[in-house]
N, C-alpha and C. Protein backbone atom coordinates (compact mmCIF):
# COMPACT_ATOMS: atom_id res chain seq x y z
N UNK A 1 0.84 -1.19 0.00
CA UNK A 1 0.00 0.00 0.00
C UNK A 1 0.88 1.24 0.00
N UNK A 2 -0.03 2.20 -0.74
CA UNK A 2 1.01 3.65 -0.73
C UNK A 2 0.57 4.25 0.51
N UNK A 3 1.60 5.67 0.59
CA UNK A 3 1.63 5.85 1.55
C UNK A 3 0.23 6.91 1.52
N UNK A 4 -0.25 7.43 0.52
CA UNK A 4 -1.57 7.97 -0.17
C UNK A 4 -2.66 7.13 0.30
N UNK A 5 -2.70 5.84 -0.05
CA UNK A 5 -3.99 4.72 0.48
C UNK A 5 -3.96 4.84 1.58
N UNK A 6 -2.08 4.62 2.33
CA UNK A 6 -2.43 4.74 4.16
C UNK A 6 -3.17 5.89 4.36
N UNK A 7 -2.94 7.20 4.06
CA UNK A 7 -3.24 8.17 4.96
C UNK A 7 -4.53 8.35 4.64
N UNK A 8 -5.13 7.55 3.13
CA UNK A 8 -6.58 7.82 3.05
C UNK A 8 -7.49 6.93 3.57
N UNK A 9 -6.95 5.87 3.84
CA UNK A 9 -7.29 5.06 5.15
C UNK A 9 -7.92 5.34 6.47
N UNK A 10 -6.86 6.00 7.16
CA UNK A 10 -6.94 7.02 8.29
C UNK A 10 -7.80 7.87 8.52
N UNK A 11 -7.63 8.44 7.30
CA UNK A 11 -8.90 9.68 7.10
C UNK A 11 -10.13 9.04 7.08
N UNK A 12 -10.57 7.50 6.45
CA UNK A 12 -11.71 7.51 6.90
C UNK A 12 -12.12 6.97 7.93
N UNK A 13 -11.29 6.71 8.45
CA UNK A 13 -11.42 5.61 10.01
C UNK A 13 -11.43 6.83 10.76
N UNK A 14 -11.06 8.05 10.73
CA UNK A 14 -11.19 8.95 11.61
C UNK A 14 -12.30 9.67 11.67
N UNK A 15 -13.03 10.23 10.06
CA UNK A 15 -13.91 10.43 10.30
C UNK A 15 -15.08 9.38 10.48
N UNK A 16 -15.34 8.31 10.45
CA UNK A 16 -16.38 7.49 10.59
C UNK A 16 -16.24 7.41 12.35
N UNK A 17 -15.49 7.34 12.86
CA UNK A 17 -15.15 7.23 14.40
C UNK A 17 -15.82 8.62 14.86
N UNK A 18 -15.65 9.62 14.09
CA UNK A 18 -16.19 11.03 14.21
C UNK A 18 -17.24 11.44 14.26
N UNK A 19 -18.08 10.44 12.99
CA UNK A 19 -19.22 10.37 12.58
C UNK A 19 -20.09 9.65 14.30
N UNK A 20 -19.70 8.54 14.71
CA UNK A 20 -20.04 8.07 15.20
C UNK A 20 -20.19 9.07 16.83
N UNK A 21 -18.84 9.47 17.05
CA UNK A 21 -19.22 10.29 18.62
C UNK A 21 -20.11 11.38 18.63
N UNK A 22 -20.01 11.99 16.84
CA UNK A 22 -21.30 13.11 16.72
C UNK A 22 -22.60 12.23 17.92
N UNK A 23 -22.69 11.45 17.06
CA UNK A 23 -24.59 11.18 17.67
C UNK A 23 -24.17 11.35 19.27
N UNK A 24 -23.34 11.31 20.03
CA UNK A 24 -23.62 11.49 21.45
C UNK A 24 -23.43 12.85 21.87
N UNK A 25 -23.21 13.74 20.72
CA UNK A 25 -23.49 15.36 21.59
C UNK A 25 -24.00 15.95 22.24
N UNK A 26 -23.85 16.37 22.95
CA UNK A 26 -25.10 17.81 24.00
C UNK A 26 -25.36 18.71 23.24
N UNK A 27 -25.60 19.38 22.46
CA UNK A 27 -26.02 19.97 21.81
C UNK A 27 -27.48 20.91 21.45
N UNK A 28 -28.11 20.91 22.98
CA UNK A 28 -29.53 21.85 22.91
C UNK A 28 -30.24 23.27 22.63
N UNK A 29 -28.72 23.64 22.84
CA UNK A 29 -29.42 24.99 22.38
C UNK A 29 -28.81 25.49 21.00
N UNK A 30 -28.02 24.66 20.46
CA UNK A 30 -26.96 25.03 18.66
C UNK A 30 -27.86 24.11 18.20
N UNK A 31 -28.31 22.76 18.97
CA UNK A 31 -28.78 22.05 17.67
C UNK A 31 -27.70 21.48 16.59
N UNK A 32 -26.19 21.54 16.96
CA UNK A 32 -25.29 21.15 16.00
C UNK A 32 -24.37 20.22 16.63
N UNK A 33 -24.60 18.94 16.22
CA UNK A 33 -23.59 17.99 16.85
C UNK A 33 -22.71 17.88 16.12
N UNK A 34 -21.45 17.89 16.73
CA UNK A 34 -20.09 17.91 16.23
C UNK A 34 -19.28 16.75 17.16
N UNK A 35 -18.56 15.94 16.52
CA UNK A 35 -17.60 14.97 16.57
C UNK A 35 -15.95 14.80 16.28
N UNK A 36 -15.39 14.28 16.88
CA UNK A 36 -13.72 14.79 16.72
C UNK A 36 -13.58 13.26 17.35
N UNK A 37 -12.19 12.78 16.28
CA UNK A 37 -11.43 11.64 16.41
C UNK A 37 -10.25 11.48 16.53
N UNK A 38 -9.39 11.22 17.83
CA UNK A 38 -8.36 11.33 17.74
C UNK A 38 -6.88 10.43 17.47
N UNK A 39 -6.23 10.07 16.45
CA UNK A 39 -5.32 9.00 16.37
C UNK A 39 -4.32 9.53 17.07
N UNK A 40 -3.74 8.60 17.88
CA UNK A 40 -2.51 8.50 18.60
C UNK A 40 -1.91 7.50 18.02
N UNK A 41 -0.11 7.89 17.99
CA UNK A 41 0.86 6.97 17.63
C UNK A 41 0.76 5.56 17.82
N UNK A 42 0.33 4.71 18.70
CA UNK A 42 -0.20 3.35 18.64
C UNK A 42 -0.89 3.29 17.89
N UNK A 43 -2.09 3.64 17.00
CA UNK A 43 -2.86 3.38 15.99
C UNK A 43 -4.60 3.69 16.97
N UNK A 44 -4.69 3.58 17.99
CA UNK A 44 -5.55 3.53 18.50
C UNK A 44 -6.51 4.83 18.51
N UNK A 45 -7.51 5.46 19.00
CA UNK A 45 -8.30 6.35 18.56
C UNK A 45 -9.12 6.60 19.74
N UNK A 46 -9.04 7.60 20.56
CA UNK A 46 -9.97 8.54 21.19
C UNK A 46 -11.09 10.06 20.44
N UNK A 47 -11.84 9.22 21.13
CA UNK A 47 -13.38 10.33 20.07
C UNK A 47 -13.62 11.30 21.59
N UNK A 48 -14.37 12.50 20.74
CA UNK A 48 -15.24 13.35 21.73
C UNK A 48 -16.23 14.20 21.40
N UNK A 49 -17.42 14.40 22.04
CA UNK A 49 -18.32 14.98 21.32
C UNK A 49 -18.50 16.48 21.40
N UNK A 50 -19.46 17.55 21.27
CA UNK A 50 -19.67 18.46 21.47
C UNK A 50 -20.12 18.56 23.09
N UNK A 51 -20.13 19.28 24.20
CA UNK A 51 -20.83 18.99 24.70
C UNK A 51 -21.12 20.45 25.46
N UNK A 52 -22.64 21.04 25.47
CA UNK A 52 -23.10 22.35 25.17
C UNK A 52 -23.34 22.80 27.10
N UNK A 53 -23.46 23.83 27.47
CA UNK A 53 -24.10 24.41 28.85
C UNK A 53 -24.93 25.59 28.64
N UNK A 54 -25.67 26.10 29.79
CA UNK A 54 -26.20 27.19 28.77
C UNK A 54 -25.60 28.07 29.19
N UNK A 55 -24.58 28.46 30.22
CA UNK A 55 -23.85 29.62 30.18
C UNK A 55 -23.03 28.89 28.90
N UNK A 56 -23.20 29.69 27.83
CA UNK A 56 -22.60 29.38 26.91
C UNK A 56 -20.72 29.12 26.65
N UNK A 57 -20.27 30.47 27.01
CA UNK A 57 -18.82 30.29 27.30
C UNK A 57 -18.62 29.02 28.10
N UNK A 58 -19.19 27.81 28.79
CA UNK A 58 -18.67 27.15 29.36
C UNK A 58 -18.66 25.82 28.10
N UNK A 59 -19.25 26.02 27.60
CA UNK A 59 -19.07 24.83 26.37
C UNK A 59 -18.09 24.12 26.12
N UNK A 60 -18.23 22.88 25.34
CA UNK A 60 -16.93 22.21 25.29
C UNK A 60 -16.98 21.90 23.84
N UNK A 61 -15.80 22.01 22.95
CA UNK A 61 -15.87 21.75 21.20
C UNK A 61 -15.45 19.96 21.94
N UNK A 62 -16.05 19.43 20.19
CA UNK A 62 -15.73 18.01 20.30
C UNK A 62 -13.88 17.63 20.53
N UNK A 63 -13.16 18.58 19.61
CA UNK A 63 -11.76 18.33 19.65
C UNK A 63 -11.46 18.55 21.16
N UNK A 64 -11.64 19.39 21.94
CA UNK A 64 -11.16 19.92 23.17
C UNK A 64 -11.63 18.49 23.99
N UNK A 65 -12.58 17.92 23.94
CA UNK A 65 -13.07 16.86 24.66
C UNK A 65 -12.03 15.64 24.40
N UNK A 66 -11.76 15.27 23.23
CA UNK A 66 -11.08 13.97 22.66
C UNK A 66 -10.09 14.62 23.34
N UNK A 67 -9.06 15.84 22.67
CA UNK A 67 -8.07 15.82 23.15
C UNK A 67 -7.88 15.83 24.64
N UNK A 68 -8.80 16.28 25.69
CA UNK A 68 -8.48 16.14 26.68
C UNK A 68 -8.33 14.55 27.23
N UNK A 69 -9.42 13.71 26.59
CA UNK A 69 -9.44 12.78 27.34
C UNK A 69 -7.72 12.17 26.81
N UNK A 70 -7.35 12.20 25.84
CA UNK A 70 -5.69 12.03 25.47
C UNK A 70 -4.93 12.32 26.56
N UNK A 71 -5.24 13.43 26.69
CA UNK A 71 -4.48 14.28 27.73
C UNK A 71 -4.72 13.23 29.22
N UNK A 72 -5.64 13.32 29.79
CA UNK A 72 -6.00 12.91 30.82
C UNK A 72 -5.41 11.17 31.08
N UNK A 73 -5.03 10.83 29.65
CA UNK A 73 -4.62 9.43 29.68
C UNK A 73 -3.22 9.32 29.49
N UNK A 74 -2.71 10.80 29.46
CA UNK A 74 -1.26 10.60 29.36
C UNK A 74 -0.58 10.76 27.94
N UNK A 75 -1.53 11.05 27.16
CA UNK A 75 -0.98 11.06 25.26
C UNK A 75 -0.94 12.06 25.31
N UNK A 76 -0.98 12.87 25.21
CA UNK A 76 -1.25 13.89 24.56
C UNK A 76 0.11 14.27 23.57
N UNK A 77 1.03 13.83 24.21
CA UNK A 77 2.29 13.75 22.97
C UNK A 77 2.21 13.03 21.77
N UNK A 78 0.85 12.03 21.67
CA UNK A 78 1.31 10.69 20.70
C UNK A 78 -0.13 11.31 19.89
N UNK A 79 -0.65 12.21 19.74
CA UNK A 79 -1.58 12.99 18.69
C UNK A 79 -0.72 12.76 16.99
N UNK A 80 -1.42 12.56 16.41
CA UNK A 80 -0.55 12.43 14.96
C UNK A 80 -1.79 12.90 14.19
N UNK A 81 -3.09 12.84 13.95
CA UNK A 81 -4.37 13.21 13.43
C UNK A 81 -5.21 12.88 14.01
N UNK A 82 -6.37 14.30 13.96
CA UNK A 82 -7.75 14.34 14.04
C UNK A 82 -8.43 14.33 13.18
N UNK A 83 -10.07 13.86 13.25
CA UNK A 83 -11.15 14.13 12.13
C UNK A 83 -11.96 14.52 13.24
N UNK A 84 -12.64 15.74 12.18
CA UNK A 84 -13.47 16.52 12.53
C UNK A 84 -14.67 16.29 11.87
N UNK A 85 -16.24 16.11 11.94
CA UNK A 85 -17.44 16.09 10.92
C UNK A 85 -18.04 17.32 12.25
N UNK A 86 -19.39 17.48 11.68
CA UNK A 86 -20.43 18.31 12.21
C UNK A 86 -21.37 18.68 11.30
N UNK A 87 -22.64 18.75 12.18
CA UNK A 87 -24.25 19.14 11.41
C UNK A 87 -25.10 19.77 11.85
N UNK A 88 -25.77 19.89 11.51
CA UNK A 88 -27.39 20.29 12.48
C UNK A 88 -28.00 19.15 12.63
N UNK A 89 -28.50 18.91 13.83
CA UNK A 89 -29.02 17.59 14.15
C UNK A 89 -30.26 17.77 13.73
N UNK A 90 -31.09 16.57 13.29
CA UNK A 90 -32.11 16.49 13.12
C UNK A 90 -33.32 15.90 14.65
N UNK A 91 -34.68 15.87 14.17
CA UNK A 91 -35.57 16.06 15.60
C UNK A 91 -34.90 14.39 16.78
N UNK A 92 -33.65 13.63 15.86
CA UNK A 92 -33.54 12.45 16.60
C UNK A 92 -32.41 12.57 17.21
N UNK A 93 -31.56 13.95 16.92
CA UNK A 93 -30.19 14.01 17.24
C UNK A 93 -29.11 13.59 16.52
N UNK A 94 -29.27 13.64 15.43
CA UNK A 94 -28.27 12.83 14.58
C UNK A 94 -27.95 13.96 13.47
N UNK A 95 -26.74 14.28 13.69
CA UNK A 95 -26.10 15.73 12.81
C UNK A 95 -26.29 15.08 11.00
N UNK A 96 -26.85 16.13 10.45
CA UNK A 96 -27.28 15.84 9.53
C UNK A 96 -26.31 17.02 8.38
N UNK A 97 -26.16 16.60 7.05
CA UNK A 97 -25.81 18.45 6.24
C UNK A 97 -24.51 17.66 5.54
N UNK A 98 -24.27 18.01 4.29
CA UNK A 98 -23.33 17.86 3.45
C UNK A 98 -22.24 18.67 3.45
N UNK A 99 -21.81 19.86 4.18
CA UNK A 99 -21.19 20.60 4.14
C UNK A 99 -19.66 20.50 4.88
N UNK A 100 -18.73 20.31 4.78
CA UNK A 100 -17.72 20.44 5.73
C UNK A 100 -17.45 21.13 6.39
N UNK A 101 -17.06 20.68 7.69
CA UNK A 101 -16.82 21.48 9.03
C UNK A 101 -15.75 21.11 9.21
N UNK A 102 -14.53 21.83 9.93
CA UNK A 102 -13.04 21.94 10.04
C UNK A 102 -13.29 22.24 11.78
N UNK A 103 -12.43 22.20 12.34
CA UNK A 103 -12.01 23.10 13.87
C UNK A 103 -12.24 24.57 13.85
N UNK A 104 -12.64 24.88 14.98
CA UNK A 104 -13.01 26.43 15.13
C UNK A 104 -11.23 26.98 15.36
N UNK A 105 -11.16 28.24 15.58
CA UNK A 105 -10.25 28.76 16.01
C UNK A 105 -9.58 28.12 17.27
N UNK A 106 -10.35 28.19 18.54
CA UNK A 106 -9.94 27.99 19.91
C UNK A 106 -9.47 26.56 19.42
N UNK A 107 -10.05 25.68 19.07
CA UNK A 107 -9.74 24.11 18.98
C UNK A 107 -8.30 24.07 17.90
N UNK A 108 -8.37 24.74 17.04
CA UNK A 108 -6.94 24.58 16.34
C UNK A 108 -5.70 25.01 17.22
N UNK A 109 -6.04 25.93 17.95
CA UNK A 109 -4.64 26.33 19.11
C UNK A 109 -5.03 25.48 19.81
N UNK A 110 -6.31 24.64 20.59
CA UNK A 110 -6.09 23.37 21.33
C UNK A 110 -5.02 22.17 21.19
N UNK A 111 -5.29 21.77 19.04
CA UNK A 111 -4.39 20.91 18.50
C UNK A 111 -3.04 21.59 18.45
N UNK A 112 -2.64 22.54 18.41
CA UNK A 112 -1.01 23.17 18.43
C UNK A 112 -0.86 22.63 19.51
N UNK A 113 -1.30 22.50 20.68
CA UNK A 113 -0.49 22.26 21.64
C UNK A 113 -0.10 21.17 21.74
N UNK A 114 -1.09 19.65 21.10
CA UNK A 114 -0.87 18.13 21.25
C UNK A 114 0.13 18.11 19.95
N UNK A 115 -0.03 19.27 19.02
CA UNK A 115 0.88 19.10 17.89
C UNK A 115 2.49 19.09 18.61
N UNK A 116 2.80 20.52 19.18
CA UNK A 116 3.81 21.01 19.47
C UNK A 116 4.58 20.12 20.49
N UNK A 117 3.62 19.71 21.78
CA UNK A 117 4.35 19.00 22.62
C UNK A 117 4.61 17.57 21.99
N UNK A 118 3.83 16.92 20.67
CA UNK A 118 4.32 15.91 20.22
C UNK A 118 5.54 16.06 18.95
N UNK A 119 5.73 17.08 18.72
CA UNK A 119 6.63 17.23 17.49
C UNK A 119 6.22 17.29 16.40
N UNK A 120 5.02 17.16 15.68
CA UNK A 120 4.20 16.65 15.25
C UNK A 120 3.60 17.77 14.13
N UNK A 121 3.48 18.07 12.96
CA UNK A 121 2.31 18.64 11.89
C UNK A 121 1.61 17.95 12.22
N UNK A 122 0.54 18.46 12.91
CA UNK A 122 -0.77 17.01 12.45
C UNK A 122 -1.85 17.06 11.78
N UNK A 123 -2.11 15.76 11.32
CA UNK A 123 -2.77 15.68 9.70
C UNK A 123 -4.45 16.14 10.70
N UNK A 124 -5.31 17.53 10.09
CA UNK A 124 -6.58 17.28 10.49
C UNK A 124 -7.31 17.04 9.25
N UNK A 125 -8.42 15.91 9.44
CA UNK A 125 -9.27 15.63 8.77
C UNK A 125 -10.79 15.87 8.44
N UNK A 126 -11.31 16.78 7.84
CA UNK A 126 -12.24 17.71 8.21
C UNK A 126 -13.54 16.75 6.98
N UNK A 127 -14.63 17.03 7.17
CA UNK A 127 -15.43 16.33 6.99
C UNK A 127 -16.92 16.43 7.16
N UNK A 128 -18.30 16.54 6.24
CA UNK A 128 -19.62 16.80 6.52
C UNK A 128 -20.09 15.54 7.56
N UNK A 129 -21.55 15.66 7.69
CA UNK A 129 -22.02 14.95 8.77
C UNK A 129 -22.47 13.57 7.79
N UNK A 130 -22.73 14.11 6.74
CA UNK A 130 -23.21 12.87 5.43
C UNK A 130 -22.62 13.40 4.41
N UNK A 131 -22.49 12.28 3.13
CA UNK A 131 -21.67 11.91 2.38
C UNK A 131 -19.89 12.26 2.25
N UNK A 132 -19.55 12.41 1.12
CA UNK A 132 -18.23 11.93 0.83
C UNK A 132 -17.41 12.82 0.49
N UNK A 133 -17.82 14.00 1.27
CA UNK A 133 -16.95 15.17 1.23
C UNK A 133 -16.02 15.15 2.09
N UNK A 134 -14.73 15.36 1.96
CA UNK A 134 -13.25 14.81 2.91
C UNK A 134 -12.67 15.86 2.48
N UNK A 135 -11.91 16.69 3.73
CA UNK A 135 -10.98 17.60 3.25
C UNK A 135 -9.55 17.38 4.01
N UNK A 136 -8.32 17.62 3.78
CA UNK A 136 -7.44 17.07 4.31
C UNK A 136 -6.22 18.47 4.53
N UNK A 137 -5.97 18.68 5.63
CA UNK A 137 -4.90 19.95 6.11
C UNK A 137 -3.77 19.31 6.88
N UNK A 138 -2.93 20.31 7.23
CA UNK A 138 -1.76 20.01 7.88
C UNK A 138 -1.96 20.95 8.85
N UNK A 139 -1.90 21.02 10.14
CA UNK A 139 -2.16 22.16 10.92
C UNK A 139 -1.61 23.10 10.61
N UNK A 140 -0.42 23.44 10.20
CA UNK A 140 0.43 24.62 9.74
C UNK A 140 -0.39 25.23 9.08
N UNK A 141 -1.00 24.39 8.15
CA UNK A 141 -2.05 25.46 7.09
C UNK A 141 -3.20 25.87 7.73
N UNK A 142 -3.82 25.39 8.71
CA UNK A 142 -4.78 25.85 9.73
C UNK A 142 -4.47 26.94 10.61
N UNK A 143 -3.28 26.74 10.70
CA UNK A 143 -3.07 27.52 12.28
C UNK A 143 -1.56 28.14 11.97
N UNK A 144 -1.23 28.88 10.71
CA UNK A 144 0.27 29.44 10.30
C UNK A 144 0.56 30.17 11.47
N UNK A 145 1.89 30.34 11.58
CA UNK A 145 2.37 31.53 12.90
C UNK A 145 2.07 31.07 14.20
N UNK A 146 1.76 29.70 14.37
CA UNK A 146 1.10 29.29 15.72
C UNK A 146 1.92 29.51 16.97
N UNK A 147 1.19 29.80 18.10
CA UNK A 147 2.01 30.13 19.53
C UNK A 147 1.51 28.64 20.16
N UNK A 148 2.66 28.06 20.73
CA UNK A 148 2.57 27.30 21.91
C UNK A 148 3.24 26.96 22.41
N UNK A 149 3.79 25.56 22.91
CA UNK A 149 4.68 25.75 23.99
C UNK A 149 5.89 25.51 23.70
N UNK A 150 6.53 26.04 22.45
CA UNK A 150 7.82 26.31 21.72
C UNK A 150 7.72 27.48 22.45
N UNK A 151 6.90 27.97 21.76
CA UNK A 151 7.00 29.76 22.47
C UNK A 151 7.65 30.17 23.83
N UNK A 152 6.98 28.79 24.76
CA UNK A 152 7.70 29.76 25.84
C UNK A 152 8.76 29.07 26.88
N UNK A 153 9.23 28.05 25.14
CA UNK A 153 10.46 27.40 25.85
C UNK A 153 10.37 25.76 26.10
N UNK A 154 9.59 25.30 26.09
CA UNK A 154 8.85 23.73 26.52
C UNK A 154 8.97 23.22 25.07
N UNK A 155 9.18 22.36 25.20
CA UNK A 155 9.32 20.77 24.35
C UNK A 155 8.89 20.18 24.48
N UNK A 156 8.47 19.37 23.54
CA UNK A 156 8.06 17.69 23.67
C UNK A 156 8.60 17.12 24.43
């Protein structure tokens, strides 16, 4: 296999994993469930969903969730790619919409940091809630000029 098939591989195992944590979002007052998949260097994969409050600022994006639980398990260095999908849920909860959704701002400086402390460009995989729209970045191109914890001296 090329190394093209691998990574398009990945991409869909990430977003279908993506696809899948969508349906468990909180999501009541956006109505938009969003899903994030995270591959770590073992091959293995932590998901996370949206999950909404109504003081709004307290919200949680799906990436911030996966990556934390990484974090919380001790990876957070071994991040290599995310997939991202998101929709408007329909009356059953199930994010619906053809359109691709990428990481917000806050969540792309979330991934700089699992990027940076892992060494890591990492591949994000961005993606609608239905069909076969796949978009494929390098965080650099997401997030050029990025601050993190190069910045203030810290390493992997």
């Amino acid at each position: 296999m090329t190394d093209l098939v691998l990574e398009e591989a990945t991409g869909a195992r990430l977003i279908a994993a993506a696809r899948e944590a969508a349906l468990k979002a909180h999501a009541p007052y956006s109505r938009f469930g969003v899903g994030a998949a995270v591959l770590l260097a073992d091959g293995s994969v932590v998901t996370g969903a949206n999950f909404e409050n109504a003081s709004y600022g307290l919200s949680l994006c799906a990436e911030t969730v996966a990556l934390a639980t990484a974090s919380s398990a001790g990876r957070l260095r071994d991040v290599v790619a995310i997939g991202v999908i998101g929709g408007a849920m329909d009356a059953a909860g199930t994010p619906r919409g053809d359109a691709v959704v990428g990481p917000c701002g806050r969540c792309r400086q979330v991934i700089n940091e699992a990027a940076q402390m892992g060494g890591r460009d990492v591949t994000v995989w961005c993606a609608a809630a239905e069909g076969d729209a796949v978009e494929r970045y390098r965080l650099s191109e997401l997030l050029p000029h990025a601050f993190g914890p190069g910045d203030l001296g810290i390493t992997g």
